[in-house]
PDB file of N, CA and C in Angstrom:
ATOM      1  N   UNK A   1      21.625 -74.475 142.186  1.00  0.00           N
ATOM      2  CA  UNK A   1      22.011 -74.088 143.507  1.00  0.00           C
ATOM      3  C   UNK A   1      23.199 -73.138 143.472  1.00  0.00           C
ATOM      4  N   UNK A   2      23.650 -72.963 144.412  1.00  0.00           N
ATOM      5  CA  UNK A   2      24.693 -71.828 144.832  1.00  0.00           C
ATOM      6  C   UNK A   2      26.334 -72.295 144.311  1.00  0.00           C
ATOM      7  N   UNK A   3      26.246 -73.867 144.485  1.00  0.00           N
ATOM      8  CA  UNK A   3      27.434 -74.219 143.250  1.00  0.00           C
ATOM      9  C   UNK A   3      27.678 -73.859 141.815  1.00  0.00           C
ATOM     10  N   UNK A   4      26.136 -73.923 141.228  1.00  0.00           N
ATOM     11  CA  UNK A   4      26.154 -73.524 139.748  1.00  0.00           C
ATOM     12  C   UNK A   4      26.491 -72.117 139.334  1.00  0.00           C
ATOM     13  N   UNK A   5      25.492 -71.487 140.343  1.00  0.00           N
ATOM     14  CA  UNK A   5      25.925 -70.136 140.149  1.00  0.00           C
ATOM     15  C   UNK A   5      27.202 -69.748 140.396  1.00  0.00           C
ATOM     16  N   UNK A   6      28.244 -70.247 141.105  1.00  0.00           N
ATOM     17  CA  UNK A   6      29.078 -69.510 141.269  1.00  0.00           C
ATOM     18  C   UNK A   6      30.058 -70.287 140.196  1.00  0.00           C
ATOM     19  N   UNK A   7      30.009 -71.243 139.620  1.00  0.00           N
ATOM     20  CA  UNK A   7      30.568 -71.560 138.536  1.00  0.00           C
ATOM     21  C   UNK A   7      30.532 -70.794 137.838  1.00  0.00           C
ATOM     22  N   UNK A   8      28.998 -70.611 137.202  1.00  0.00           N
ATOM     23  CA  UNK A   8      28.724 -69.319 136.159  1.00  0.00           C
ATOM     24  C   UNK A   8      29.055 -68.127 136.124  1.00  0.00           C
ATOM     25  N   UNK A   9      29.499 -67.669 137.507  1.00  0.00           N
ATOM     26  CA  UNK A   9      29.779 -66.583 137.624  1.00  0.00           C
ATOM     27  C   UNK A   9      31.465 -66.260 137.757  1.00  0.00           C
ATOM     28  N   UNK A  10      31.921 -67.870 138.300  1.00  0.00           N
ATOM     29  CA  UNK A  10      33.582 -67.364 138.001  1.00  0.00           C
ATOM     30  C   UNK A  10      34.255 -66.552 137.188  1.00  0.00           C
ATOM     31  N   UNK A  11      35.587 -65.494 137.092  1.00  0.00           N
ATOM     32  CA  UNK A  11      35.975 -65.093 135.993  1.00  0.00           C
ATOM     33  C   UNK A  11      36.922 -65.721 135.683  1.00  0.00           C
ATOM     34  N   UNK A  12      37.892 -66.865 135.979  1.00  0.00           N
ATOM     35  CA  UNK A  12      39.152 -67.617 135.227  1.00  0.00           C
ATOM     36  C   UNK A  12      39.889 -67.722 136.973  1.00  0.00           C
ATOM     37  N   UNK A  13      41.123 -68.196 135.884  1.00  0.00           N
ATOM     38  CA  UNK A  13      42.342 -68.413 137.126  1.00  0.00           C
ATOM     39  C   UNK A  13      42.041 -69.385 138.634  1.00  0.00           C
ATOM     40  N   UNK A  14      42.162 -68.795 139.634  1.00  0.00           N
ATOM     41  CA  UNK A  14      42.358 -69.212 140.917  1.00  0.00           C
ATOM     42  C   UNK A  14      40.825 -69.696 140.733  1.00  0.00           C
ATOM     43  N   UNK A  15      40.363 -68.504 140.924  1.00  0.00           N
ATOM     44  CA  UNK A  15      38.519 -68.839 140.935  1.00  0.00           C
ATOM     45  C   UNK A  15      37.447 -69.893 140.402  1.00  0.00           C
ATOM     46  N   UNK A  16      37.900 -70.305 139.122  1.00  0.00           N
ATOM     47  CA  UNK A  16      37.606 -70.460 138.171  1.00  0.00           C
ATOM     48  C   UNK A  16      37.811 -72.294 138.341  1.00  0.00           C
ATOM     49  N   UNK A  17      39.312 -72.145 138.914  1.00  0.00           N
ATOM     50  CA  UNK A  17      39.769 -73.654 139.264  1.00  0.00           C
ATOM     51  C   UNK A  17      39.087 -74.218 140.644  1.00  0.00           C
ATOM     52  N   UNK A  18      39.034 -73.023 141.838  1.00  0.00           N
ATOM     53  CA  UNK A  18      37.856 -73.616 143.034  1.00  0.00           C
ATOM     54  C   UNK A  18      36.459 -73.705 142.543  1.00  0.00           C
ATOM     55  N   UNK A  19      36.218 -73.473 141.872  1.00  0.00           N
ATOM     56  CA  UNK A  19      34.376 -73.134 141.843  1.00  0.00           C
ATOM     57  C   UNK A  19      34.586 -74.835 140.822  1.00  0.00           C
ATOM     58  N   UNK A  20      35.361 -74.807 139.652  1.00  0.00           N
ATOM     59  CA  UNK A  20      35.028 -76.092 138.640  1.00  0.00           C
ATOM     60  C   UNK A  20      35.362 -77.111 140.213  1.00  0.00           C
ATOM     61  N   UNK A  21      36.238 -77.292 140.506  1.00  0.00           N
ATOM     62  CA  UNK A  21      36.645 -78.336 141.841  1.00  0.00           C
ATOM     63  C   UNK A  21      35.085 -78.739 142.718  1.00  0.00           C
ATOM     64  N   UNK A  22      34.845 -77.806 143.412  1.00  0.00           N
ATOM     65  CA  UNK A  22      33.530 -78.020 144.033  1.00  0.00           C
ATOM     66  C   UNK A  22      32.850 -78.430 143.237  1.00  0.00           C
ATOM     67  N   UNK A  23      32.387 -77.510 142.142  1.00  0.00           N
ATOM     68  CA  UNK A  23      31.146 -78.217 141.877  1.00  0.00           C
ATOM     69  C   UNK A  23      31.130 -79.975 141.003  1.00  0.00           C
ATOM     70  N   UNK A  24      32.441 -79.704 140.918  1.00  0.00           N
ATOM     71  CA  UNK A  24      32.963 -81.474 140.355  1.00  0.00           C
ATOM     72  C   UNK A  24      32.723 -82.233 141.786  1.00  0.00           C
ATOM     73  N   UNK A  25      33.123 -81.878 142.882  1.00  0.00           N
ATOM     74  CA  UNK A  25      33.434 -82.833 144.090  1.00  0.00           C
ATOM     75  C   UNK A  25      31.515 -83.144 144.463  1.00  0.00           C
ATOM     76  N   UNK A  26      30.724 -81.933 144.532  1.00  0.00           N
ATOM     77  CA  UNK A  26      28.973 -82.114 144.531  1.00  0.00           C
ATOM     78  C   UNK A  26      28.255 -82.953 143.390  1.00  0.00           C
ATOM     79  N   UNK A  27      29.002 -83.327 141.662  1.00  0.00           N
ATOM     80  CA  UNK A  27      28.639 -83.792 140.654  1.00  0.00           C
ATOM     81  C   UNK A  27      28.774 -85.132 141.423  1.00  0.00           C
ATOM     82  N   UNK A  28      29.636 -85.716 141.802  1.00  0.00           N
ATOM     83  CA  UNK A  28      30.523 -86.993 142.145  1.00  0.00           C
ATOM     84  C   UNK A  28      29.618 -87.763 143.584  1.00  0.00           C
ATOM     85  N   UNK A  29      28.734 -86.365 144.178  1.00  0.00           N
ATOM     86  CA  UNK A  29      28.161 -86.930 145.279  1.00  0.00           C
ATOM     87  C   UNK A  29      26.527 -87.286 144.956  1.00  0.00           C
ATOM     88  N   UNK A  30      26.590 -86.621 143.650  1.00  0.00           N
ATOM     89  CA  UNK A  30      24.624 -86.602 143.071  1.00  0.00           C
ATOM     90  C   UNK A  30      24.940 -88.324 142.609  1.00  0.00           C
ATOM     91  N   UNK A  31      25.846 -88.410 141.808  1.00  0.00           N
ATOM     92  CA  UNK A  31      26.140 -89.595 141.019  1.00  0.00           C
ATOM     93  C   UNK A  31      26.378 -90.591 141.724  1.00  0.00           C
ATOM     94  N   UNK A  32      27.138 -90.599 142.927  1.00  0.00           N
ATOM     95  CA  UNK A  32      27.272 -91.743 143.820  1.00  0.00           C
ATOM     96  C   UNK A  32      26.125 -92.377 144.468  1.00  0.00           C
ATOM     97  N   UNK A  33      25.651 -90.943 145.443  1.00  0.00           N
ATOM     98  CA  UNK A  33      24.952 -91.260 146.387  1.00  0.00           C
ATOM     99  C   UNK A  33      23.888 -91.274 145.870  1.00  0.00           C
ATOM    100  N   UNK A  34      22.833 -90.326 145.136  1.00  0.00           N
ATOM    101  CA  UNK A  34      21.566 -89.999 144.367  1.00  0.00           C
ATOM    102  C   UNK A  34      20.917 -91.161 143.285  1.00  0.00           C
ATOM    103  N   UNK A  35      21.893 -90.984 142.630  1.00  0.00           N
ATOM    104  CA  UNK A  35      21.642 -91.762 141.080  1.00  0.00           C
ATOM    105  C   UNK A  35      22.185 -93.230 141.340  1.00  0.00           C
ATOM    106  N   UNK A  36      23.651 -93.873 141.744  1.00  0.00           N
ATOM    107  CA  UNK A  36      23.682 -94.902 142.017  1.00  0.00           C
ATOM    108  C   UNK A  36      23.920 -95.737 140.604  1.00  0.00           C
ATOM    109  N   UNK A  37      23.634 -96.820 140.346  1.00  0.00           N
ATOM    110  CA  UNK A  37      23.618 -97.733 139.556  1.00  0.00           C
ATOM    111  C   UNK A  37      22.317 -98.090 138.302  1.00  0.00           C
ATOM    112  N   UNK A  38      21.090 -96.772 139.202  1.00  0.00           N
ATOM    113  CA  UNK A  38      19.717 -96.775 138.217  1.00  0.00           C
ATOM    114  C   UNK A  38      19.874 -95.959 137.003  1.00  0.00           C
ATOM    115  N   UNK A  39      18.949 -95.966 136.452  1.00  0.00           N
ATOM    116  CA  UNK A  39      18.932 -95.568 135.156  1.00  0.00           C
ATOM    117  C   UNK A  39      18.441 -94.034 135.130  1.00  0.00           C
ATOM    118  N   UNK A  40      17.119 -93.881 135.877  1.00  0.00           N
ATOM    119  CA  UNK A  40      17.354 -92.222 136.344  1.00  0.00           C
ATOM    120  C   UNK A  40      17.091 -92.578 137.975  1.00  0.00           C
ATOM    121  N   UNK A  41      16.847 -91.140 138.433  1.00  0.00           N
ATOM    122  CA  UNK A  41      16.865 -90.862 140.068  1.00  0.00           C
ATOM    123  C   UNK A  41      15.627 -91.979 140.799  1.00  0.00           C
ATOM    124  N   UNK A  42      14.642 -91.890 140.182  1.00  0.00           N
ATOM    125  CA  UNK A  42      13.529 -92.688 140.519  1.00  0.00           C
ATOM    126  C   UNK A  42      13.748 -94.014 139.880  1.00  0.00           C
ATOM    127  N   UNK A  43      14.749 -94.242 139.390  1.00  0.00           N
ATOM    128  CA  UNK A  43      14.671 -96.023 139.158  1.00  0.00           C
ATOM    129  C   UNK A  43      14.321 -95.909 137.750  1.00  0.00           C
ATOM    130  N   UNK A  44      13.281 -97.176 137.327  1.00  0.00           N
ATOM    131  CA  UNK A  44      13.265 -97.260 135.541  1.00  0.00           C
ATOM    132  C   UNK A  44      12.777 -96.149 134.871  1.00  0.00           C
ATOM    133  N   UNK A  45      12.263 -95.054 135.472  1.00  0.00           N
ATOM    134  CA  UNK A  45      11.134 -94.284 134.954  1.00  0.00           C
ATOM    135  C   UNK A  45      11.714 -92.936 135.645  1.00  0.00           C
ATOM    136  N   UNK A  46      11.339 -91.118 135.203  1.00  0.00           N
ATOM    137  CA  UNK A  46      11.384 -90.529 135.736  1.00  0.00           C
ATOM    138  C   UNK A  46      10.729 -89.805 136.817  1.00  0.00           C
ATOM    139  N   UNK A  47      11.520 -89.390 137.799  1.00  0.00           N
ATOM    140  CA  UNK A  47      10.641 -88.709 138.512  1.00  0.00           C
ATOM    141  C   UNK A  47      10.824 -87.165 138.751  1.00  0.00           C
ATOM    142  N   UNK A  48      10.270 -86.878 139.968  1.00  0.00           N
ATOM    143  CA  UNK A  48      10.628 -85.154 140.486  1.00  0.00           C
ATOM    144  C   UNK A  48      12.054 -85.196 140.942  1.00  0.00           C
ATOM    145  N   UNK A  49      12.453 -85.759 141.231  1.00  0.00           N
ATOM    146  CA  UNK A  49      13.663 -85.725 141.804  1.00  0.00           C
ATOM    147  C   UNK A  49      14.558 -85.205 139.930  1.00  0.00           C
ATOM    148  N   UNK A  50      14.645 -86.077 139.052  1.00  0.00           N
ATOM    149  CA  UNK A  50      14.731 -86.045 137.713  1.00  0.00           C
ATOM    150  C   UNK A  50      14.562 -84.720 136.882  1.00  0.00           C
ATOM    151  N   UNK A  51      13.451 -84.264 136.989  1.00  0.00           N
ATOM    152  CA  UNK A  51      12.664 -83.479 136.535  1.00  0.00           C
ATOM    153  C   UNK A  51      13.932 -82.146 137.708  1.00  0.00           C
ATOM    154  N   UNK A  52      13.868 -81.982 138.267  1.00  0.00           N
ATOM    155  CA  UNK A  52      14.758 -81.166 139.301  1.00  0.00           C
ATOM    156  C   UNK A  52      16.100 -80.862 139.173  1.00  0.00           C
ATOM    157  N   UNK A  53      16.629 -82.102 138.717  1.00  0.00           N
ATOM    158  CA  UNK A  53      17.743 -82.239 138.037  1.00  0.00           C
ATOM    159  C   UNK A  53      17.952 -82.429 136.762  1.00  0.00           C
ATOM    160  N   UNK A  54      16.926 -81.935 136.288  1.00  0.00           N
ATOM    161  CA  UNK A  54      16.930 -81.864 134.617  1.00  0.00           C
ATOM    162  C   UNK A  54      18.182 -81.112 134.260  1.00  0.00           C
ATOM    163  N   UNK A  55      17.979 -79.513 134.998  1.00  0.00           N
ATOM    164  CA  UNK A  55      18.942 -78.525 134.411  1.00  0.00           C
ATOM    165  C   UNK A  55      20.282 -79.262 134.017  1.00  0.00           C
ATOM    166  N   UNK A  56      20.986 -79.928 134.339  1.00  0.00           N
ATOM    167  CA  UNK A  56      22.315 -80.675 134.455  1.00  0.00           C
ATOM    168  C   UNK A  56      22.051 -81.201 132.967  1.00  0.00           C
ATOM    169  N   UNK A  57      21.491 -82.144 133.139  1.00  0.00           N
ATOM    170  CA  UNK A  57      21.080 -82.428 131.631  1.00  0.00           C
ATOM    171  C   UNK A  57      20.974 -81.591 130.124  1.00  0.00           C
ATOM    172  N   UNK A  58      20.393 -80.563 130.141  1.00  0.00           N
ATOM    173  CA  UNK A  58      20.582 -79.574 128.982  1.00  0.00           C
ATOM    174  C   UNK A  58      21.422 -78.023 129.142  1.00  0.00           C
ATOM    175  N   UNK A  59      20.693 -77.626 130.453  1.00  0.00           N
ATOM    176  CA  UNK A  59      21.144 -76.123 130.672  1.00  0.00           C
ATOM    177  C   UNK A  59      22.440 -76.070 130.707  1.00  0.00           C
ATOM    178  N   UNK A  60      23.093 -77.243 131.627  1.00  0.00           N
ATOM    179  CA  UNK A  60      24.157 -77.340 132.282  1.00  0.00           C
ATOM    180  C   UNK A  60      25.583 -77.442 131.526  1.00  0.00           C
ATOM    181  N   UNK A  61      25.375 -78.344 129.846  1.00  0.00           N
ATOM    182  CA  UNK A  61      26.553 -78.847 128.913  1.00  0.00           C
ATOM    183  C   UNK A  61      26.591 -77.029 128.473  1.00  0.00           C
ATOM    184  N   UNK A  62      25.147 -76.179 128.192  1.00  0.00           N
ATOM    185  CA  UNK A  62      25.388 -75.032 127.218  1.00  0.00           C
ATOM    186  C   UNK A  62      26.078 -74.247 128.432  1.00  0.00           C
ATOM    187  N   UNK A  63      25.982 -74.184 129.520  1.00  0.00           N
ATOM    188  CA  UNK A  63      26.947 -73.246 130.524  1.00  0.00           C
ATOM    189  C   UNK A  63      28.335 -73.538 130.516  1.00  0.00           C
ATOM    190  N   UNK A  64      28.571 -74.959 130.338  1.00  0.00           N
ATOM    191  CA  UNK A  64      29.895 -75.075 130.172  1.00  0.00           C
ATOM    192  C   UNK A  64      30.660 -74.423 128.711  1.00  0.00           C
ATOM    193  N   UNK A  65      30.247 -74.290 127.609  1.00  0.00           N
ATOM    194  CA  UNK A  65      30.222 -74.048 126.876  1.00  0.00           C
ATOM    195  C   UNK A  65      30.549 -72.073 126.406  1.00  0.00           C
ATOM    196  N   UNK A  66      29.618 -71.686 127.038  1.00  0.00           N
ATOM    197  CA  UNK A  66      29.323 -70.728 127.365  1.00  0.00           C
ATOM    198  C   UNK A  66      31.133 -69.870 128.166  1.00  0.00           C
ATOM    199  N   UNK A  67      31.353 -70.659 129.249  1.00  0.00           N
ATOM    200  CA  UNK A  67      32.508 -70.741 129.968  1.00  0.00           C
ATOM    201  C   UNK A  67      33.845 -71.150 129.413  1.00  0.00           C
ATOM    202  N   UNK A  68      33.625 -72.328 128.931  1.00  0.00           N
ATOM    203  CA  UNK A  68      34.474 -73.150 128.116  1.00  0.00           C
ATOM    204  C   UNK A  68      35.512 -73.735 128.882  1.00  0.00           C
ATOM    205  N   UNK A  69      34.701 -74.203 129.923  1.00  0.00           N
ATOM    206  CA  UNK A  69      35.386 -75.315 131.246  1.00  0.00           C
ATOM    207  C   UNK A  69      34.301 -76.458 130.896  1.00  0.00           C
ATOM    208  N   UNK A  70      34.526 -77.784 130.795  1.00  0.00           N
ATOM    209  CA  UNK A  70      33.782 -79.086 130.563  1.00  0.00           C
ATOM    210  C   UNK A  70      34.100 -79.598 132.135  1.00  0.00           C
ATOM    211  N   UNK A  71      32.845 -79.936 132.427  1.00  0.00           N
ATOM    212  CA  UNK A  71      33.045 -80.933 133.944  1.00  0.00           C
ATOM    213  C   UNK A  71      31.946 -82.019 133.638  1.00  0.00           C
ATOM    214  N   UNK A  72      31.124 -81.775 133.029  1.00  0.00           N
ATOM    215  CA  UNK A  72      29.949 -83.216 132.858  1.00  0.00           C
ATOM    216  C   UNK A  72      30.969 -83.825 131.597  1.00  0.00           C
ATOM    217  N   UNK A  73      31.758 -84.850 131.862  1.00  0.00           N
ATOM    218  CA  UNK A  73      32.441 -85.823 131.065  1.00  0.00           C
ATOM    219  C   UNK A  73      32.698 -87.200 131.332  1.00  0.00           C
ATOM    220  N   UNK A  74      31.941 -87.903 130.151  1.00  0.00           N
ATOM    221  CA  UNK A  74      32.117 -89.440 130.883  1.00  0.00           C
ATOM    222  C   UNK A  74      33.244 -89.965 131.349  1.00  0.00           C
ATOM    223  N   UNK A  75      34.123 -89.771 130.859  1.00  0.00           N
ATOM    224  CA  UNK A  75      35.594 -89.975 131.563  1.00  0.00           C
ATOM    225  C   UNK A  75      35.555 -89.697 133.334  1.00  0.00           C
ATOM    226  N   UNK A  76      35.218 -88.438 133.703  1.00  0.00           N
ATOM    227  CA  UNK A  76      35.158 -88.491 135.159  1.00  0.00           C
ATOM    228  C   UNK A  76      33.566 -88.817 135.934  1.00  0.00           C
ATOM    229  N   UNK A  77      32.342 -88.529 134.905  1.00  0.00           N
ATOM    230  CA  UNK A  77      30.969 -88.725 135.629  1.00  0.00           C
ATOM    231  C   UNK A  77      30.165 -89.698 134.438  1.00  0.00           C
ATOM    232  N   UNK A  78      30.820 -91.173 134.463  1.00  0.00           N
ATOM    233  CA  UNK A  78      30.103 -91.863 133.467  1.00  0.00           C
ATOM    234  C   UNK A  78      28.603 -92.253 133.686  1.00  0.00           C
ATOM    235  N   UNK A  79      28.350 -92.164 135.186  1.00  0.00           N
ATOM    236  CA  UNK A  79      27.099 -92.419 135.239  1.00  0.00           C
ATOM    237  C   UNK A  79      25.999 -91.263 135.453  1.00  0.00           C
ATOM    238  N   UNK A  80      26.349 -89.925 135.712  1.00  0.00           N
ATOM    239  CA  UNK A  80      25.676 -88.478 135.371  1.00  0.00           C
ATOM    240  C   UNK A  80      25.566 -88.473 134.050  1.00  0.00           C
ATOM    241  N   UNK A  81      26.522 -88.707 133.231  1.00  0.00           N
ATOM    242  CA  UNK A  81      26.548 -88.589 131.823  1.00  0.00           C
ATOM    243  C   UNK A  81      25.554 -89.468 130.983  1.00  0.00           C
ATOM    244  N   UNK A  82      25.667 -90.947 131.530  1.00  0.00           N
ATOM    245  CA  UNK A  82      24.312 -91.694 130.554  1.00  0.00           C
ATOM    246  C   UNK A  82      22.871 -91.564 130.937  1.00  0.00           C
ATOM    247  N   UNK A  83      22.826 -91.157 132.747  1.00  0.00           N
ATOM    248  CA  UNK A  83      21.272 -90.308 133.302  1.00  0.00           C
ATOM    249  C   UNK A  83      20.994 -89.472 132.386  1.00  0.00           C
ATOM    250  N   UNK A  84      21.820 -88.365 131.596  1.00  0.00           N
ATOM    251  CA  UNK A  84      21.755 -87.009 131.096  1.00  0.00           C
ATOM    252  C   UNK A  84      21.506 -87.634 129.812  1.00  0.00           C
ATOM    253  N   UNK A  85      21.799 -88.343 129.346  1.00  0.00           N
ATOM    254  CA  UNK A  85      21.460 -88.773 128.087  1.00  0.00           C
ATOM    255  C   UNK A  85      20.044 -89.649 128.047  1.00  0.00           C
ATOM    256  N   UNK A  86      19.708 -90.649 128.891  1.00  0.00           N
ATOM    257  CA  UNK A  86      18.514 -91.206 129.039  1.00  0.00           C
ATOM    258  C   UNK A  86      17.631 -90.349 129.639  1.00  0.00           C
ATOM    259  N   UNK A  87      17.858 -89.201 129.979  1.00  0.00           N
ATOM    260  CA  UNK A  87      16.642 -87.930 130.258  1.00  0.00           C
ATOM    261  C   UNK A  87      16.214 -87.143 129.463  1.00  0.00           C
ATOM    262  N   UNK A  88      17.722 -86.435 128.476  1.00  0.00           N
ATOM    263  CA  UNK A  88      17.324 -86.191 127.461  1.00  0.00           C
ATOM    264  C   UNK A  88      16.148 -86.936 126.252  1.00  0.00           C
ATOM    265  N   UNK A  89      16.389 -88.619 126.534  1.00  0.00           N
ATOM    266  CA  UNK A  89      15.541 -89.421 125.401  1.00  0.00           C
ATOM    267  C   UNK A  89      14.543 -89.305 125.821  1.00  0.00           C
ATOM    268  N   UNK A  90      13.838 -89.130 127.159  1.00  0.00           N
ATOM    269  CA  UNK A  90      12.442 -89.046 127.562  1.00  0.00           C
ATOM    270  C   UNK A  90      10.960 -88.252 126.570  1.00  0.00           C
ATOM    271  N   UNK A  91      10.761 -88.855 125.899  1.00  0.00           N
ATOM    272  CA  UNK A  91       9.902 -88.022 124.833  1.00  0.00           C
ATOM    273  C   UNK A  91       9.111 -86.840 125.660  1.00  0.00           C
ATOM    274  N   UNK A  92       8.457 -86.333 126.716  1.00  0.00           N
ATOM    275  CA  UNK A  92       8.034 -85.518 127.425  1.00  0.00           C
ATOM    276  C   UNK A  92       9.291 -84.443 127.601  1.00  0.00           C
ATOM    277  N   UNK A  93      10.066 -84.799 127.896  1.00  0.00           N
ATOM    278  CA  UNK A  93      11.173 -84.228 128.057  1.00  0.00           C
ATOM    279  C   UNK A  93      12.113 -83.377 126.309  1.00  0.00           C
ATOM    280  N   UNK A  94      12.534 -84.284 125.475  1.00  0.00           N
ATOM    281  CA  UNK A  94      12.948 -83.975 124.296  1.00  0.00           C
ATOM    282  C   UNK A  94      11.828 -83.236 123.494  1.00  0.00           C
ATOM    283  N   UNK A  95      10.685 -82.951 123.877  1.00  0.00           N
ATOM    284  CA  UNK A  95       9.358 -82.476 123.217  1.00  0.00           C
ATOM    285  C   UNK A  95       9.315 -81.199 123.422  1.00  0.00           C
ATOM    286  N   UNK A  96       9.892 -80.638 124.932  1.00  0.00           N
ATOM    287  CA  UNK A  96       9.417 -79.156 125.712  1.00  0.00           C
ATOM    288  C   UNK A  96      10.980 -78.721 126.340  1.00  0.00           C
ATOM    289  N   UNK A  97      12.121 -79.194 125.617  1.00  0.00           N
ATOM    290  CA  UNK A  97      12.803 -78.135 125.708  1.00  0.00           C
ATOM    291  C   UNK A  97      13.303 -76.751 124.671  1.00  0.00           C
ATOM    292  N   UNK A  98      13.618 -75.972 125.609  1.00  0.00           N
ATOM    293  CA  UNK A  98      14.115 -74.754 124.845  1.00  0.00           C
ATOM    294  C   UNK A  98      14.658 -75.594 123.866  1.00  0.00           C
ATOM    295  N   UNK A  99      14.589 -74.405 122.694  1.00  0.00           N
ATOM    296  CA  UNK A  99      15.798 -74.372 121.860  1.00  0.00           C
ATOM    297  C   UNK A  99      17.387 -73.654 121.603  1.00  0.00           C
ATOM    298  N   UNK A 100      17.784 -74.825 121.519  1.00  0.00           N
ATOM    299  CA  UNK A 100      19.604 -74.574 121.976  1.00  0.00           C
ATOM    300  C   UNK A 100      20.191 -73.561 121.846  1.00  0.00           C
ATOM    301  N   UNK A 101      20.081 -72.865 120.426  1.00  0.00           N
ATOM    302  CA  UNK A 101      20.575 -71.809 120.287  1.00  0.00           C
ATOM    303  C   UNK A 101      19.884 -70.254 120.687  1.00  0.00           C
ATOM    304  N   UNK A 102      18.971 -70.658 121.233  1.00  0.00           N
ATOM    305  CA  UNK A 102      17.892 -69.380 122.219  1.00  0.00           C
ATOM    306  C   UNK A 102      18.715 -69.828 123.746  1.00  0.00           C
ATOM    307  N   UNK A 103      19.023 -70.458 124.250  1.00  0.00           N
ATOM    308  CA  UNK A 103      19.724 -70.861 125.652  1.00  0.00           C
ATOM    309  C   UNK A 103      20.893 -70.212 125.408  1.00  0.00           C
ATOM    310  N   UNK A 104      21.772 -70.724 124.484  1.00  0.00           N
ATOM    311  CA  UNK A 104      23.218 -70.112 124.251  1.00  0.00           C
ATOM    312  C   UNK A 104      23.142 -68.289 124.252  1.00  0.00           C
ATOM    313  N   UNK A 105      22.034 -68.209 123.501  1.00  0.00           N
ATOM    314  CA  UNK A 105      22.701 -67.241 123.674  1.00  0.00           C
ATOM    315  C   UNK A 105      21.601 -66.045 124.861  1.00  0.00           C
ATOM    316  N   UNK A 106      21.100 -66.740 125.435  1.00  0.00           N
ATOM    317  CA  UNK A 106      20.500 -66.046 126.783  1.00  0.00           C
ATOM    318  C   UNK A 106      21.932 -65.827 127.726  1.00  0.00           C
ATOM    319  N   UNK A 107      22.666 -67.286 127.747  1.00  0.00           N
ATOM    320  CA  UNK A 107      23.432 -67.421 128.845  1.00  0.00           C
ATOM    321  C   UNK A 107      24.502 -66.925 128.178  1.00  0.00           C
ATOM    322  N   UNK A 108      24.936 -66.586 127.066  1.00  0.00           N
ATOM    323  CA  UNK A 108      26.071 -65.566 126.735  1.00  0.00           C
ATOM    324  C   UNK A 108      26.132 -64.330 127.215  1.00  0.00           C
ATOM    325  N   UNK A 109      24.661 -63.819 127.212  1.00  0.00           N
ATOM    326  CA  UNK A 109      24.474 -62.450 127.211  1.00  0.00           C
ATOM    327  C   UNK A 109      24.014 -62.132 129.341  1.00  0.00           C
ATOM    328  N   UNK A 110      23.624 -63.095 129.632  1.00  0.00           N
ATOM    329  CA  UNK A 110      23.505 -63.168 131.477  1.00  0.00           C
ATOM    330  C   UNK A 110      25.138 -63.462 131.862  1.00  0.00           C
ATOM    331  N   UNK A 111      26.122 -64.113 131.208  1.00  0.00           N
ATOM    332  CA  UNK A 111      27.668 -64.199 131.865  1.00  0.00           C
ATOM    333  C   UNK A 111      28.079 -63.201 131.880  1.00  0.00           C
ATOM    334  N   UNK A 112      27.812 -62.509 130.129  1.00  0.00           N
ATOM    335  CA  UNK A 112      28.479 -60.968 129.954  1.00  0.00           C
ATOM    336  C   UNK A 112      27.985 -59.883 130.929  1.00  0.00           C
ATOM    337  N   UNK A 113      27.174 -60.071 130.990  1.00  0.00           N
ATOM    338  CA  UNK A 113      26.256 -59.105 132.171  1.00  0.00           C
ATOM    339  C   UNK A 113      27.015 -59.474 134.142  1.00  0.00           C
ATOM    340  N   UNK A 114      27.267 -60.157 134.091  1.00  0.00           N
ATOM    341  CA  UNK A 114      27.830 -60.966 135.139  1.00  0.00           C
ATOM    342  C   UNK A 114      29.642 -60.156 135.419  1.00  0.00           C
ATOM    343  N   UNK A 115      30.144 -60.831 134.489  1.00  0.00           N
ATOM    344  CA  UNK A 115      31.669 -60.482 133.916  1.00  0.00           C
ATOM    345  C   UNK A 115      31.388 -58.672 134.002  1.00  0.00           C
ATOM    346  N   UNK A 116      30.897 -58.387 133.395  1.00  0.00           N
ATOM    347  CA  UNK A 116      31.073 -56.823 133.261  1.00  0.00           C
ATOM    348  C   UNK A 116      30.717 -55.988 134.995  1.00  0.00           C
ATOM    349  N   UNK A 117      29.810 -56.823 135.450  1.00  0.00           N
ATOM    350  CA  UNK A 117      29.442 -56.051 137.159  1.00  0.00           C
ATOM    351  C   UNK A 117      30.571 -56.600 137.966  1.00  0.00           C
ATOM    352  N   UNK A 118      30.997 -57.839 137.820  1.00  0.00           N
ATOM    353  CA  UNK A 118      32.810 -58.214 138.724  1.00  0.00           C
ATOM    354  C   UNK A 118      33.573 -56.811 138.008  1.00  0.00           C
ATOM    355  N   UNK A 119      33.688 -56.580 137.139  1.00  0.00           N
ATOM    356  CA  UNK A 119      35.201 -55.918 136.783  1.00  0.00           C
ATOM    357  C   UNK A 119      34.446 -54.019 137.215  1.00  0.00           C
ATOM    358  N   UNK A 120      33.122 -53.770 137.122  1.00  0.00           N
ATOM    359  CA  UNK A 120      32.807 -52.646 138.045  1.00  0.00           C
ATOM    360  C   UNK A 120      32.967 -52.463 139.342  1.00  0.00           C
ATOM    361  N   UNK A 121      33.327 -53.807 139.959  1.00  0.00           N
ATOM    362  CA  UNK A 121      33.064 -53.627 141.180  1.00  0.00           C
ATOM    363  C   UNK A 121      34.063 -53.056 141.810  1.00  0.00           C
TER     364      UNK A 121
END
């Protein structure tokens, strides 16, 4: 959504600190209100809802990365964090994702592309 992107697209400083804030304060509302106390979104098993929110799960640690701002941390989202890990274990799931270092460096080269049209502008 329009949170992620503009994470991804922050360049540092002021910006950088509102965009991580929000999209921490929207992490805190998937996890409360969404996910809850189950194991994924649909309860014992996955669902679409899951599957929807996959990105968080893989795409989401290599963007931080990418950035080198961490906001998925069990310390502040312990229960996003073990969803993301019991989604990752989903054999359907761990079977058909990209590979990591083809992501990294897609999203190195889409930030740089990003970063370089802010500082044209």
């Amino acid at each position: 959504g329009p949170i992620f992107s503009d994470f991804f697209r922050s360049t540092g400083g002021e910006e950088q600190e509102k965009t991580t804030k929000e999209l921490l304060e929207a992490l805190k509302i998937i996890e409360e209100q969404a996910l809850g106390d189950k194991k994924f979104f649909g309860g014992n098993a996955i669902n679409l809802v899951d599957i929807s929110y996959g990105m968080i799960a893989y795409w989401f640690k290599i963007m931080e990365e990418v950035i080198g701002v961490n906001v998925l941390e069990p310390n502040i989202l312990p229960r996003l964090c073990q969803w993301a890990q019991n989604f990752m274990e989903v054999p359907v799931i761990k079977e058909n994702i990209p590979e990591r270092h083809k992501v990294l460096a897609y999203l190195r080269h889409i930030r740089q592309k990003l970063l370089l049209e802010h500082l044209n502008k």
